[in-house]
C-alpha atoms as a PDB file:
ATOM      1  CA  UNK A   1      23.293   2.371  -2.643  1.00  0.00           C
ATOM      2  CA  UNK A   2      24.361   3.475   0.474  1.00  0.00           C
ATOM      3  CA  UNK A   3      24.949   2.024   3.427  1.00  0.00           C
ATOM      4  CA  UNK A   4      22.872   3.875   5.628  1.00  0.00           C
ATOM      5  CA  UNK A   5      19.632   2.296   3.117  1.00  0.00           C
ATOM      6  CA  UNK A   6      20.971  -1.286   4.030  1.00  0.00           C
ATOM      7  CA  UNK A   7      17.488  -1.319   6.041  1.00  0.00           C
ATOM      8  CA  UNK A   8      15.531   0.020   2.885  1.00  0.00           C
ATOM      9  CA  UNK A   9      16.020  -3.021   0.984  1.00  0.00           C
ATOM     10  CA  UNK A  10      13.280  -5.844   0.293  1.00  0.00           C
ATOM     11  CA  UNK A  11      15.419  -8.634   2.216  1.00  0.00           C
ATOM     12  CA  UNK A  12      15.654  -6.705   5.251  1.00  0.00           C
ATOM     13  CA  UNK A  13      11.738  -6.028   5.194  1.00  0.00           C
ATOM     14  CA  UNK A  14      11.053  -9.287   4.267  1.00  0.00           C
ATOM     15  CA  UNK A  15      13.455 -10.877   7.112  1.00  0.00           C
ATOM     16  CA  UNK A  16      12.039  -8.299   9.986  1.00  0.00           C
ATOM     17  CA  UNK A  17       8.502  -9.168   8.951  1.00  0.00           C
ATOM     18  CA  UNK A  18       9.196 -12.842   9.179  1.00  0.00           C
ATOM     19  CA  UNK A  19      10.809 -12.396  12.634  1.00  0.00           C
ATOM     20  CA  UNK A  20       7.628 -10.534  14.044  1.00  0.00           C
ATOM     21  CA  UNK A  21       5.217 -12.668  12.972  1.00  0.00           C
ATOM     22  CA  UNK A  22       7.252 -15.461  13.923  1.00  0.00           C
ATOM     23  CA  UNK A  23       7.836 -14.297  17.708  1.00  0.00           C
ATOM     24  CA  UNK A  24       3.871 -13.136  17.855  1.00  0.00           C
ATOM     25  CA  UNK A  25       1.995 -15.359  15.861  1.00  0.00           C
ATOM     26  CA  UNK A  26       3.730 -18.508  14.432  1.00  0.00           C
ATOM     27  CA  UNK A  27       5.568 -19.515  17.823  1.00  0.00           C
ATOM     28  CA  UNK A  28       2.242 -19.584  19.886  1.00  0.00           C
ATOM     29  CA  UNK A  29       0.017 -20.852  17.055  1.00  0.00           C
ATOM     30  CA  UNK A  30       2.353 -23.709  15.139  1.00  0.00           C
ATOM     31  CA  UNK A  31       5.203 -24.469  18.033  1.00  0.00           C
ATOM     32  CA  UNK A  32       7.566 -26.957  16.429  1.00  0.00           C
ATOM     33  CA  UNK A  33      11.323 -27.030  15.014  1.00  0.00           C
ATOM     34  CA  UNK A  34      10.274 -24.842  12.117  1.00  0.00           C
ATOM     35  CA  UNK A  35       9.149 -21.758  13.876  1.00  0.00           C
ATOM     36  CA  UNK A  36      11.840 -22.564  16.736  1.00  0.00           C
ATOM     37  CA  UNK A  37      15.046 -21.963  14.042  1.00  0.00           C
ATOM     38  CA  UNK A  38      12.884 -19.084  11.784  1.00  0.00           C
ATOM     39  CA  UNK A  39      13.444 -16.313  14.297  1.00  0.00           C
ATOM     40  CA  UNK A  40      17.206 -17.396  14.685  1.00  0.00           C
ATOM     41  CA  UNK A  41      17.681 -17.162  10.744  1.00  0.00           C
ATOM     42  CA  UNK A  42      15.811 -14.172  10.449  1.00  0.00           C
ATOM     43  CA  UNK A  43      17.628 -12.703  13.100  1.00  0.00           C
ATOM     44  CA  UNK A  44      20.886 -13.652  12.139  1.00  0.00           C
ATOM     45  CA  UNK A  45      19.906 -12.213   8.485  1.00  0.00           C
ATOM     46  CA  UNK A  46      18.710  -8.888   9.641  1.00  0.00           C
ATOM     47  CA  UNK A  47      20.753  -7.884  12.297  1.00  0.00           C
ATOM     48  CA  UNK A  48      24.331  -7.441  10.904  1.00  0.00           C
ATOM     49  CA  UNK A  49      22.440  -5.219   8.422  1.00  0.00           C
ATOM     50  CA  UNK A  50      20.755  -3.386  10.967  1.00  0.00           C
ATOM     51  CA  UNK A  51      24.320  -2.368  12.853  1.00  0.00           C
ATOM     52  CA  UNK A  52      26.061  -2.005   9.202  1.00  0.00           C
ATOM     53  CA  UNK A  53      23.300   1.016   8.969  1.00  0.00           C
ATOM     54  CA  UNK A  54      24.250   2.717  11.991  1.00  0.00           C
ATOM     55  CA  UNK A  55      27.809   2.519  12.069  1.00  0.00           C
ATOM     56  CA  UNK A  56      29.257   1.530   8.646  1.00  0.00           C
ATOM     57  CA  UNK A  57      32.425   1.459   9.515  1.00  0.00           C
ATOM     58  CA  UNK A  58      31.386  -2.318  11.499  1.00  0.00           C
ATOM     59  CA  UNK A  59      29.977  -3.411   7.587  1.00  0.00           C
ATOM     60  CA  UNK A  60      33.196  -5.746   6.794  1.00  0.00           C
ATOM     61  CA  UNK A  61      33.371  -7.565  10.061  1.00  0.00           C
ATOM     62  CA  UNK A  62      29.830  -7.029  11.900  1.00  0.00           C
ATOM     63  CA  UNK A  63      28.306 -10.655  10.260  1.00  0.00           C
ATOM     64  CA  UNK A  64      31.679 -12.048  11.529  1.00  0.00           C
ATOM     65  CA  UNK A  65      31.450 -10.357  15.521  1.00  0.00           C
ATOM     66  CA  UNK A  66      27.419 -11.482  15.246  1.00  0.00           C
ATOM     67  CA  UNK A  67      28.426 -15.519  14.073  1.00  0.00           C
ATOM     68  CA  UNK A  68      30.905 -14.945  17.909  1.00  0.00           C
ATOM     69  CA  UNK A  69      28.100 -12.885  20.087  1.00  0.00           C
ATOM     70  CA  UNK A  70      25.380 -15.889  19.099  1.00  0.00           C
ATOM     71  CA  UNK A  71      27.698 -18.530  19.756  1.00  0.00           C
ATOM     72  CA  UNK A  72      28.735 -17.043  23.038  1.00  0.00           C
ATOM     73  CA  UNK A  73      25.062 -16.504  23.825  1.00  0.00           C
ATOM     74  CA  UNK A  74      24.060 -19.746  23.367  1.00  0.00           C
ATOM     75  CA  UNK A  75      27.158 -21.036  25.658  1.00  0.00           C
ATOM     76  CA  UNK A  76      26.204 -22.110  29.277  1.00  0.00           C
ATOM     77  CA  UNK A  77      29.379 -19.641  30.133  1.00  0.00           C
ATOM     78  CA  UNK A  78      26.667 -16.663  29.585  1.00  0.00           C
ATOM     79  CA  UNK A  79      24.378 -17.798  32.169  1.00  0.00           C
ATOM     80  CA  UNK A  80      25.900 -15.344  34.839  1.00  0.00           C
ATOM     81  CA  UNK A  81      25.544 -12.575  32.684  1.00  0.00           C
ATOM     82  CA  UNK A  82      21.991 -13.058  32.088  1.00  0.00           C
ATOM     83  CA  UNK A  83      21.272 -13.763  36.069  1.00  0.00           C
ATOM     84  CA  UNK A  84      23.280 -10.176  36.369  1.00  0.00           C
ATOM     85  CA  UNK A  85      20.713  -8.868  33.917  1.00  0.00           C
ATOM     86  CA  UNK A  86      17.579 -10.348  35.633  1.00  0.00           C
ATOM     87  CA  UNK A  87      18.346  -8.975  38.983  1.00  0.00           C
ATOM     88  CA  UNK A  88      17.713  -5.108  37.367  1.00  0.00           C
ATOM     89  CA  UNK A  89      14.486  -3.683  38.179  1.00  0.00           C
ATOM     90  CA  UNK A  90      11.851  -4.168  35.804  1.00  0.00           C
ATOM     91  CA  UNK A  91      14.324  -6.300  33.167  1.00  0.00           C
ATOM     92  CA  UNK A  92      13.763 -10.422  32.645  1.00  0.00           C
ATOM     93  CA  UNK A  93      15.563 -11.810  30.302  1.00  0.00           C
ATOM     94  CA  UNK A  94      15.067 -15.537  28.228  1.00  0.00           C
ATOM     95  CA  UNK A  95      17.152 -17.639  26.349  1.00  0.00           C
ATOM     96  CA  UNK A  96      17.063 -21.564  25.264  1.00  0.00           C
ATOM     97  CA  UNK A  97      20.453 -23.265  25.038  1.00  0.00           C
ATOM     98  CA  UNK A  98      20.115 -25.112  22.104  1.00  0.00           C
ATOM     99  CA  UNK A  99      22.874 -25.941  20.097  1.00  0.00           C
ATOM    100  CA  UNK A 100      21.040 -27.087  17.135  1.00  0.00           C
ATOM    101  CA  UNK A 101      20.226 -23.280  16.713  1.00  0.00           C
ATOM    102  CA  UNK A 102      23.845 -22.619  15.569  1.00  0.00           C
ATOM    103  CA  UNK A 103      22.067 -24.096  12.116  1.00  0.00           C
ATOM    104  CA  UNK A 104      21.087 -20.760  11.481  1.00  0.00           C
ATOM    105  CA  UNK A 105      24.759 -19.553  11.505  1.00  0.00           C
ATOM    106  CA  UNK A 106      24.328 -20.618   8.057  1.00  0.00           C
ATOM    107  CA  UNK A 107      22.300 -17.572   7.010  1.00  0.00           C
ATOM    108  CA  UNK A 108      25.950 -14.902   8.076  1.00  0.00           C
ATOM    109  CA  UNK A 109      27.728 -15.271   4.265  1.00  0.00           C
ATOM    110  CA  UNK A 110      24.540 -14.429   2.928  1.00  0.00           C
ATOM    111  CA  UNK A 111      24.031 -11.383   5.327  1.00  0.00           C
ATOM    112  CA  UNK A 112      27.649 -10.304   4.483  1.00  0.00           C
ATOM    113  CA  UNK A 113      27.103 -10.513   0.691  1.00  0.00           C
ATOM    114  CA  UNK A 114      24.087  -8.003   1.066  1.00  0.00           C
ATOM    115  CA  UNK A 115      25.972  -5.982   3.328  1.00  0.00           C
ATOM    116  CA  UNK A 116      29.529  -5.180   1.468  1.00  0.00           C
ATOM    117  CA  UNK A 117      28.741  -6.243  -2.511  1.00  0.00           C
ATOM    118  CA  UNK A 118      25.194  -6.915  -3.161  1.00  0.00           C
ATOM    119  CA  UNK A 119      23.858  -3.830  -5.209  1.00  0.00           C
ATOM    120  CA  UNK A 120      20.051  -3.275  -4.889  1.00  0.00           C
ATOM    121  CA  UNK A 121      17.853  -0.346  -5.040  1.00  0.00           C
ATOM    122  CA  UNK A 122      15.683   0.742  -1.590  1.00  0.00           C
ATOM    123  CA  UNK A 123      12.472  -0.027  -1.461  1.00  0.00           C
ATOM    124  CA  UNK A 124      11.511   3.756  -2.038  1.00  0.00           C
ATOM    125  CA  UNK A 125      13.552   6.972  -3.830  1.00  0.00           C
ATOM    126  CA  UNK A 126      11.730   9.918  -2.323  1.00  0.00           C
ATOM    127  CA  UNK A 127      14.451  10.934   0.107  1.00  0.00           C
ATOM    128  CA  UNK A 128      12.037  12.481   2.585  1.00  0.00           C
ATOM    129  CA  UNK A 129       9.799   9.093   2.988  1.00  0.00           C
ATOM    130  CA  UNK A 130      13.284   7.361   2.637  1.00  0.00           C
ATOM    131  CA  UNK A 131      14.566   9.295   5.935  1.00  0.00           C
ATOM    132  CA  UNK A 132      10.721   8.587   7.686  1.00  0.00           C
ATOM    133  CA  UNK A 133      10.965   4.787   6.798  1.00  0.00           C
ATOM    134  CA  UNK A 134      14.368   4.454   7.432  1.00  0.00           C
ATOM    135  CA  UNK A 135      13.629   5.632  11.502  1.00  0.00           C
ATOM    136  CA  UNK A 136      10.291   3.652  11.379  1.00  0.00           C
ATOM    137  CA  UNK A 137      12.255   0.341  10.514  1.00  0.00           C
ATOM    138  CA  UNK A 138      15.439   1.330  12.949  1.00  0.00           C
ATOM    139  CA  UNK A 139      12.702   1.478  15.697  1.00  0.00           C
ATOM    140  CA  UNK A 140      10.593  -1.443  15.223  1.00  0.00           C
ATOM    141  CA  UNK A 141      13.869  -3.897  14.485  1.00  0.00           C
ATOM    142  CA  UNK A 142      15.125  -2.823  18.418  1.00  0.00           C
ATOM    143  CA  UNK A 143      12.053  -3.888  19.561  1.00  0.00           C
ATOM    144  CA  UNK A 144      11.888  -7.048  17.561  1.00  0.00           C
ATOM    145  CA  UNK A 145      15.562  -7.725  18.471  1.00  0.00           C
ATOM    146  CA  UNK A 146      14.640  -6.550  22.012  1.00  0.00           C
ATOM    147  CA  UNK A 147      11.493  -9.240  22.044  1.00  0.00           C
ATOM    148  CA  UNK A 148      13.131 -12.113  21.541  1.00  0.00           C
ATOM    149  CA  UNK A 149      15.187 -11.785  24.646  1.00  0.00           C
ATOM    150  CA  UNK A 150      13.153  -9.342  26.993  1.00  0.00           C
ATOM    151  CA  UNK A 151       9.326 -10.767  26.513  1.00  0.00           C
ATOM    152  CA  UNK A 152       7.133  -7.654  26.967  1.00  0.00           C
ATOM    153  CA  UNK A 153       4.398 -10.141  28.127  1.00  0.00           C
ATOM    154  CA  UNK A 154       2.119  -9.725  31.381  1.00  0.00           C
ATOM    155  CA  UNK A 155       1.820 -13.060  33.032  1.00  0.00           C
ATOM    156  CA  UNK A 156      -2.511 -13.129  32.309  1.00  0.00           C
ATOM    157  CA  UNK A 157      -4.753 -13.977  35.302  1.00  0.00           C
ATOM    158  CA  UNK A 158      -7.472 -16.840  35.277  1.00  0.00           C
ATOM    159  CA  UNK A 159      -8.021 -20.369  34.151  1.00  0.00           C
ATOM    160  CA  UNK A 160      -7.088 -22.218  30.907  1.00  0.00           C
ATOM    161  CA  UNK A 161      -9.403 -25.451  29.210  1.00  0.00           C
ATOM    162  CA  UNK A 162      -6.932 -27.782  28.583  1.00  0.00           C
ATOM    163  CA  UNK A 163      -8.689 -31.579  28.076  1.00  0.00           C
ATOM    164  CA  UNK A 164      -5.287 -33.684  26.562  1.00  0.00           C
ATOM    165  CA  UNK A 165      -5.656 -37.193  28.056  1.00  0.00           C
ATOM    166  CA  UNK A 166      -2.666 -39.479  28.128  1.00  0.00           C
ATOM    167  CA  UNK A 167      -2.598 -42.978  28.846  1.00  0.00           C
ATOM    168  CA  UNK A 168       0.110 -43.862  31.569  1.00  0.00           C
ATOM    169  CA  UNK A 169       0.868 -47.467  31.636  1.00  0.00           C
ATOM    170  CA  UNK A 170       1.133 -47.599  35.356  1.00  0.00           C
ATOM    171  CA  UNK A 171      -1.592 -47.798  38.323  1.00  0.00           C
ATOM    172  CA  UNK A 172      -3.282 -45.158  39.728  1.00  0.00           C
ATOM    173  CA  UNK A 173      -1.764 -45.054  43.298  1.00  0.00           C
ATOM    174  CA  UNK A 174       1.801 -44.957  41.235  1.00  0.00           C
ATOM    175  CA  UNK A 175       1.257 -42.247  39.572  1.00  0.00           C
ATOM    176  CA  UNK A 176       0.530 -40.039  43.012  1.00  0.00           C
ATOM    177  CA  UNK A 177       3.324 -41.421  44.481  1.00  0.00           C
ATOM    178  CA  UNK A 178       5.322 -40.206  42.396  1.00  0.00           C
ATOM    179  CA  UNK A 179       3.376 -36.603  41.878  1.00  0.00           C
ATOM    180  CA  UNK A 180       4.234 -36.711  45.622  1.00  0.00           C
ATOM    181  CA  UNK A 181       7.867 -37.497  45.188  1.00  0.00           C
ATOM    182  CA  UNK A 182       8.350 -34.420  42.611  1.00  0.00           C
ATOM    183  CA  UNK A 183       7.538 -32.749  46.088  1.00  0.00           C
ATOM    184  CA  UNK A 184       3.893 -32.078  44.732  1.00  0.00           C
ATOM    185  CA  UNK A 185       0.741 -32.340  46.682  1.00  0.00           C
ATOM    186  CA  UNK A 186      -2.203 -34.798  44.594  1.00  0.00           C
ATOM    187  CA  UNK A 187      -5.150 -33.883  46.442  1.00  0.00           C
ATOM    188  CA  UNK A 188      -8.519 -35.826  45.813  1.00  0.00           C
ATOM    189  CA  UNK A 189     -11.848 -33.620  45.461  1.00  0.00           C
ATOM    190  CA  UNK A 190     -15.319 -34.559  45.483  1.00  0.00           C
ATOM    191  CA  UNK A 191     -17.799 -32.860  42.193  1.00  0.00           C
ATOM    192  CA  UNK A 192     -21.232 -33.023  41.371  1.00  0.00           C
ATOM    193  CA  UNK A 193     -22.331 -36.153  39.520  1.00  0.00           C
ATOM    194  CA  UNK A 194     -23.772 -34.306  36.586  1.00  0.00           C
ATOM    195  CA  UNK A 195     -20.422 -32.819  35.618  1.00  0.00           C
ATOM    196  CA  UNK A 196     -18.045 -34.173  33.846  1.00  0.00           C
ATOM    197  CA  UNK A 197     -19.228 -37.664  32.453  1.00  0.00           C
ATOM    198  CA  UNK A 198     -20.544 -38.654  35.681  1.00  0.00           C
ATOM    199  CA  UNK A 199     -17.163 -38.883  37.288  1.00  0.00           C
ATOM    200  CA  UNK A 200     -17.397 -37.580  40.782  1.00  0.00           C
ATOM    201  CA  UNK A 201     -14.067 -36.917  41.503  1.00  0.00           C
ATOM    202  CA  UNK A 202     -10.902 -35.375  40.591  1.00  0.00           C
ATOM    203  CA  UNK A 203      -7.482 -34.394  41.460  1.00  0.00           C
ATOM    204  CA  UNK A 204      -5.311 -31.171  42.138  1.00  0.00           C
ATOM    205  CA  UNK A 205      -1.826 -30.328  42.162  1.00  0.00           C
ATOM    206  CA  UNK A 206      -0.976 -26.766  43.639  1.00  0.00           C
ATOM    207  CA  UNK A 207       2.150 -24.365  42.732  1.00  0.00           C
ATOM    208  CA  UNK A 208       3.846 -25.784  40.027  1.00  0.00           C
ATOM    209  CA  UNK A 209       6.555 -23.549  39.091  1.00  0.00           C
ATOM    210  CA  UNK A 210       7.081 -22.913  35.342  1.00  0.00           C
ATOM    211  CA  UNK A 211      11.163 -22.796  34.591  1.00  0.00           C
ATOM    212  CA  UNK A 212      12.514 -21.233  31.435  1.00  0.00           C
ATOM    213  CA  UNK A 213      16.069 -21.665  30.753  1.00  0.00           C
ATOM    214  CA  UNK A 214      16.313 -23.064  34.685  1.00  0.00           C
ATOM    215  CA  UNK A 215      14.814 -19.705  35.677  1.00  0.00           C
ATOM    216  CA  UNK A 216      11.308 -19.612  37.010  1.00  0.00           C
ATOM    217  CA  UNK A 217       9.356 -17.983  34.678  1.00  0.00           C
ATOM    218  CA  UNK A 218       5.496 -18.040  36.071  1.00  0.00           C
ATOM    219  CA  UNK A 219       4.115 -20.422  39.137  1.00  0.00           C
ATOM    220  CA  UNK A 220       0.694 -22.137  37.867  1.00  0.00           C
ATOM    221  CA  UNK A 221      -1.303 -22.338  40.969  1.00  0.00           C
ATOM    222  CA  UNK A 222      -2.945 -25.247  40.432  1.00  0.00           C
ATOM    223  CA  UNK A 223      -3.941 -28.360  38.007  1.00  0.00           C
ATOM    224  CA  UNK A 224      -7.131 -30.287  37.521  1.00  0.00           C
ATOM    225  CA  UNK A 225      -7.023 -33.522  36.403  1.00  0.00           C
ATOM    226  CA  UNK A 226      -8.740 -37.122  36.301  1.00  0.00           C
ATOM    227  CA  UNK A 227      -7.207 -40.345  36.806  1.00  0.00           C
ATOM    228  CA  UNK A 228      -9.101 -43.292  35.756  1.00  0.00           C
ATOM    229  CA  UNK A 229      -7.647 -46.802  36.167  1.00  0.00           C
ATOM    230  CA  UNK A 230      -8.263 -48.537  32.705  1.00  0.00           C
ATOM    231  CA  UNK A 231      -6.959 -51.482  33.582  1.00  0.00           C
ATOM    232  CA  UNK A 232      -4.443 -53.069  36.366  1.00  0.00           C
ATOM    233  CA  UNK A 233      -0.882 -51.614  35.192  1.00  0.00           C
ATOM    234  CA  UNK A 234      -3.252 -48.784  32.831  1.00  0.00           C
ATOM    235  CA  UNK A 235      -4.358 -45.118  34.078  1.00  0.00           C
ATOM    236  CA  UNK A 236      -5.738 -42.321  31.901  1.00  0.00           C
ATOM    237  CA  UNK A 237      -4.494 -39.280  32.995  1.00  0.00           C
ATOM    238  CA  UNK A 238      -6.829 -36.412  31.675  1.00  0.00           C
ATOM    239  CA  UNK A 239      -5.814 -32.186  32.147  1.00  0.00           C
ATOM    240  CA  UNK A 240      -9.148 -30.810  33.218  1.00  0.00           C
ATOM    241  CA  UNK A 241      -7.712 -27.050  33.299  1.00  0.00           C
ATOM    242  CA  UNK A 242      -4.840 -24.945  35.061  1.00  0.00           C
ATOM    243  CA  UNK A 243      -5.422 -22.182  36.839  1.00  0.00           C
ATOM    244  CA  UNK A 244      -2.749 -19.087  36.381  1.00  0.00           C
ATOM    245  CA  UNK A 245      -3.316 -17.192  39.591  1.00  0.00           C
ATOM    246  CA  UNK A 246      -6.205 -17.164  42.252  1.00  0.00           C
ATOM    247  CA  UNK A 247      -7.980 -14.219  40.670  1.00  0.00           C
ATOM    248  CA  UNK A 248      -8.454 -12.678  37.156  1.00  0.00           C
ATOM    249  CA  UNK A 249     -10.372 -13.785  34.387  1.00  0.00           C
ATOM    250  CA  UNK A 250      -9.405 -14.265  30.477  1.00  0.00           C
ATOM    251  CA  UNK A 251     -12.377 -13.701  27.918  1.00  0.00           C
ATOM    252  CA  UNK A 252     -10.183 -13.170  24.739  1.00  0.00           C
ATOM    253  CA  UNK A 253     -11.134 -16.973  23.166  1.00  0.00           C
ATOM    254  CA  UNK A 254      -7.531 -16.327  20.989  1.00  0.00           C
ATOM    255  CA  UNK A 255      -5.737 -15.963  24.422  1.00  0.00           C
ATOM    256  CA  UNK A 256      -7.494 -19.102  25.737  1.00  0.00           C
ATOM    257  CA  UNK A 257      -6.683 -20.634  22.845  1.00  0.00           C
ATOM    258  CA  UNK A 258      -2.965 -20.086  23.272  1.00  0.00           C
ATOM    259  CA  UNK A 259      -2.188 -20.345  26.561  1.00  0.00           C
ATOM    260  CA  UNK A 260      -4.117 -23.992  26.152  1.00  0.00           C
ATOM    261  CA  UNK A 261      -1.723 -24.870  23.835  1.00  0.00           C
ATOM    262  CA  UNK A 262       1.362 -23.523  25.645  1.00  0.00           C
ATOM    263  CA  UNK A 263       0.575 -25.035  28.839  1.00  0.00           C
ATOM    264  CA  UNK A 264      -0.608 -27.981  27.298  1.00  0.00           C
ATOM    265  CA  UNK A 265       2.995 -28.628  25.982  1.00  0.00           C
ATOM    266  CA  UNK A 266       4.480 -27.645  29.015  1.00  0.00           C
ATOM    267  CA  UNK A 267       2.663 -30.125  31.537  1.00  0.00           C
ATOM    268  CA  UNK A 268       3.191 -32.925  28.932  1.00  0.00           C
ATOM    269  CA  UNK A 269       7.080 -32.083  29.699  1.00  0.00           C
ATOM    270  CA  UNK A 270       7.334 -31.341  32.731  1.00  0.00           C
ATOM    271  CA  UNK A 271       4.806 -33.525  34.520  1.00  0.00           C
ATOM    272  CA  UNK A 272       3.485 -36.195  32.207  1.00  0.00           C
ATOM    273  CA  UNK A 273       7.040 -37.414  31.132  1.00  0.00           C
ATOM    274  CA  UNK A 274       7.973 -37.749  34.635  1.00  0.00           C
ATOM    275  CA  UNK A 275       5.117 -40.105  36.053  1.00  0.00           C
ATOM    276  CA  UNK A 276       5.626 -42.168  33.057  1.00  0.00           C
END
């Protein structure tokens, strides 16, 4: 076969399809070590295959010069280059260090088999579809390489349902000191009696600033939340809602439905493990 139909072959459809779905669907729905790695295999599967198509001449050594760009990437050392990066218009750029996704490196010998002595037949013979599909996949693998480091999302507008509780084993005057001491304000508001199990009062914490990759990423603009002493030394700590900006409204219940999760994750990390 040749070279230029690396990207016609069922393990490079199958690999690209797995990376989409994983970066769109998978991450967002099912967030755990699983889907964090599947993107980095995929990846690592697919692209050396991808460059071997354009320039063939890269075939013998490209799974070797990918193994030494993800390394790199993942290195602290890089973090300059992505600040350079983020500072041109209209360009953000994300990246976890985590050096338990060199596991992945694992999928390279595999990639390099396919690529130099691996003999399959493309997915289709007609050389006019062949030349069609061939474009079709070049374009959509840049943008699914291109999505996993430049996020083509909006920040969305509105206010997310949350409703985790946690259990803090600490009193309830603690736990705002020490919301306070993160540099946060923990301001008490009076509600109506009939909402919300007859409690009449909750709590807010304003401009929390999201971080990815010690980056801001988004600001939330504020938290709702309950704290009920249970006992002495016991609070429950319950996430009423955040609210994403001061206007803007999300109806999409999948959307809701994400986000909840997201930030649910998120505040359990970032503000939950630290009052504990």
């Amino acid at each position: 076969m040749k070279r230029k139909d690396l990207i016609l072959n069922l393990y490079f459809v199958i690999g690209l399809t797995v990376l989409i779905l994983n970066d769109f669907y998978l991450k967002y729905e099912y967030g755990n070590f699983l889907t964090g790695k599947l993107s980095d295999f995929a990846g690592l599967l697919i692209f050396p295959m991808f460059i071997a198509s354009i320039i063939p001449k890269l075939r013998k050594s490209i799974s070797l010069i990918t193994g030494i760009g993800f390394i790199i990437w993942k290195l602290p050392l890089f973090t300059p280059v992505v600040d350079l990066i983020n500072q041109l218009p209209f360009v953000s750029m994300y990246r976890v260090i985590d050096y338990s996704d060199y596991i992945a490196l694992l999928i390279l010998p595999l990639s390099h088999y396919l690529i130099n002595y691996h003999e399959f037949r493309p997915i289709i013979k007609i050389e006019q579809i062949k030349s069609f599909l061939r474009f079709s996949l070049l374009g959509v693998s840049f943008f699914a390489f291109c999505a996993t480091s430049f996020p083509f999302v909006e920040m969305p507008q509105g206010t997310v349902y949350i409703g985790d509780s946690y259990n803090i084993k600490r009193p309830k005057d603690s736990i705002i000191a020490t919301i306070q001491k993160l540099g946060y304000n923990c301001d008490s508001h009076e509600m109506p009696s009939h909402t919300y199990d007859g409690r009449f009062a909750y709590y807010q914490t304003d401009n929390i600033v999201r971080y990815y990759d010690k980056q801001i990423f988004d600001t939330i603009a504020s938290v709702k939340y309950f704290l009920e002493e249970i006992k002495p030394n016991k609070t429950k700590l319950t996430i009423i809602n955040v609210t994403l900006s001061k206007e803007g409204h999300i109806q999409d219940w999948k959307t809701l439905k994400r986000l909840s999760k997201l930030y649910s994750s998120w505040l359990k990390e970032n503000l939950i493990e630290k009052v504990k």
